[in-house]
Protein backbone atom coordinates (compact mmCIF):
# COMPACT_ATOMS: atom_id res chain seq x y z
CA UNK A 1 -68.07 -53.76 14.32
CA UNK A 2 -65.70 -56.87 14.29
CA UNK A 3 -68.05 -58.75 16.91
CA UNK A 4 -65.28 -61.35 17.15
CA UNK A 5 -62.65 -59.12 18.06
CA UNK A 6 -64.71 -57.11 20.61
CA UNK A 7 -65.48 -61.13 22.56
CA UNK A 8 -61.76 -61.03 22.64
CA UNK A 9 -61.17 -58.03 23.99
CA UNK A 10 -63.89 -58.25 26.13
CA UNK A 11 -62.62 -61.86 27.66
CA UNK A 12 -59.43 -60.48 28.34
CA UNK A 13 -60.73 -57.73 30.18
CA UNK A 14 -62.33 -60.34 32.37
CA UNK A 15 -59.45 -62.11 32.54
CA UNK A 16 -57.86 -59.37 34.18
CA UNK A 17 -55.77 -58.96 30.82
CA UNK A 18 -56.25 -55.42 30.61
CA UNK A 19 -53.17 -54.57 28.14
CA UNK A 20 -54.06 -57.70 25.82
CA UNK A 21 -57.97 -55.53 26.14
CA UNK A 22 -55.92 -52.50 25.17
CA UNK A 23 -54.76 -53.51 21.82
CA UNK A 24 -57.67 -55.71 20.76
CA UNK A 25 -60.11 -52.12 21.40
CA UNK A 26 -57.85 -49.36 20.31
CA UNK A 27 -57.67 -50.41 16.40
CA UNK A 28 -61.74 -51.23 16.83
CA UNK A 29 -62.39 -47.79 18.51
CA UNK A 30 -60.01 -46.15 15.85
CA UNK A 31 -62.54 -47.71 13.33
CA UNK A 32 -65.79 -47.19 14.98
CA UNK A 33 -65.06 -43.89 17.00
CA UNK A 34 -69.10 -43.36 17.94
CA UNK A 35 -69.38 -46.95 19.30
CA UNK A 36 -70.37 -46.34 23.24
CA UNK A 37 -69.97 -49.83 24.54
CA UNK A 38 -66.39 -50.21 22.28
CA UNK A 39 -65.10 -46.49 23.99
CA UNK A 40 -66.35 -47.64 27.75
CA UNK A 41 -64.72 -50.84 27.84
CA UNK A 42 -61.58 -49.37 26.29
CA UNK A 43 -61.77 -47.07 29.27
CA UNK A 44 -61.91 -49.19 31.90
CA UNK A 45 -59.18 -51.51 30.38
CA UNK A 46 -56.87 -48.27 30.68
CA UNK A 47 -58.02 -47.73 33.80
CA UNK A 48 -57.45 -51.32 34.96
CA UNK A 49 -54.03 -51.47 33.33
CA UNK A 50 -53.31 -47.68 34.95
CA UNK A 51 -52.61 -46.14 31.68
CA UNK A 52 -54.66 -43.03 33.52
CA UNK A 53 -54.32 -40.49 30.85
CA UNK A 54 -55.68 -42.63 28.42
CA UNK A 55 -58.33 -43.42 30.90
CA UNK A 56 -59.40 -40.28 31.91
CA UNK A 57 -59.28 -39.41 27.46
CA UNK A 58 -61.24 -41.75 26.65
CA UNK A 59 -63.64 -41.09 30.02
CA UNK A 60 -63.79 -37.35 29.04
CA UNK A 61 -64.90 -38.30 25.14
CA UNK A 62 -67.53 -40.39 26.94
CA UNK A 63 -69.08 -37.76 28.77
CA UNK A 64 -68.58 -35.17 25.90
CA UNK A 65 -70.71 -37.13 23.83
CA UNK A 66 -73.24 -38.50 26.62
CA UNK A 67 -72.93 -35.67 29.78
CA UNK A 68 -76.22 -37.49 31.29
CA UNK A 69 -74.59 -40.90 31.45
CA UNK A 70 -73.81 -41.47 34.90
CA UNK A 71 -71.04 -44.35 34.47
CA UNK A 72 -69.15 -42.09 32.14
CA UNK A 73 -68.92 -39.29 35.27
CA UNK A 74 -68.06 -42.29 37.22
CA UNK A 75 -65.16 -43.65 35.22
CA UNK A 76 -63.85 -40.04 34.74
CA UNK A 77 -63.91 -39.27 38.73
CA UNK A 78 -62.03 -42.35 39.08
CA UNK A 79 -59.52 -42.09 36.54
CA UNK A 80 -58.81 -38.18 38.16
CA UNK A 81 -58.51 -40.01 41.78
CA UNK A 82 -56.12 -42.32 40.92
CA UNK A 83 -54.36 -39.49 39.74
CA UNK A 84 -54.54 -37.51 42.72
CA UNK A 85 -56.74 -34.86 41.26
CA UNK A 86 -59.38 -35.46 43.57
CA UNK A 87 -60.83 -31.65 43.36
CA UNK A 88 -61.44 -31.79 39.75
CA UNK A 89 -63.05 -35.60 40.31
CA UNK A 90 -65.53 -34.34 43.38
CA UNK A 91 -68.01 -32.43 40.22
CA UNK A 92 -67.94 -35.53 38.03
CA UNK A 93 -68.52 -38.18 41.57
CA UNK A 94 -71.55 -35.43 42.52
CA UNK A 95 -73.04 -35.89 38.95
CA UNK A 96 -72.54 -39.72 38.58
CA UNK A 97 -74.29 -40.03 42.05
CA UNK A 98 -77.38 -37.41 40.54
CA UNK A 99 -77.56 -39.26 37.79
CA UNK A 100 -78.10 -42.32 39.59
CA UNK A 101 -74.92 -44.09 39.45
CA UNK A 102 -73.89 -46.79 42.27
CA UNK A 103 -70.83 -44.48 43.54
């Protein structure tokens, strides 16, 4: 992984420069499509910068690949809220919170 692009991205997205996080992640993820912590902050950038689709995408291929990792339940719940689909968020909130998640 380009380690130098990923501090980028990742200091945008904590400068509350969650587009600028956007396009620094999605060529990385694109080239490193199993990387976790490259898929979960692309996430939450999408989230932050309410591209929810994308979000809840990215969210879904997290818990796909992981279905015991809490934050991915999490950031999926969330990303269905914000789009109003709060029946089809309660099941992933429920397992986040099982799995030990801060929710």
């Amino acid at each position: 992984m380009d380690l130098l692009t990923f501090e980028i991205a990742r200091s945008a997205f904590d400068d509350r420069r969650y587009t600028d996080a956007v396009r620094s992640l999605e060529p990385l993820v694109e080239r490193h499509p199993d990387d976790r912590s490259l898929r979960e902050l692309l996430a939450r950038s999408y989230f932050s910068a309410a591209m929810l689709v994308k979000a809840e995408e990215q969210a879904r291929d997290l818990v796909r690949r992981s279905p015991s990792d809490a934050y991915a339940h999490l950031l999926l719940a969330r990303a269905l809220e914000r789009q109003s689909r709060h029946s089809e968020a309660r099941g992933h909130r429920v397992m986040a919170h099982v799995l030990g998640a801060d929710v």
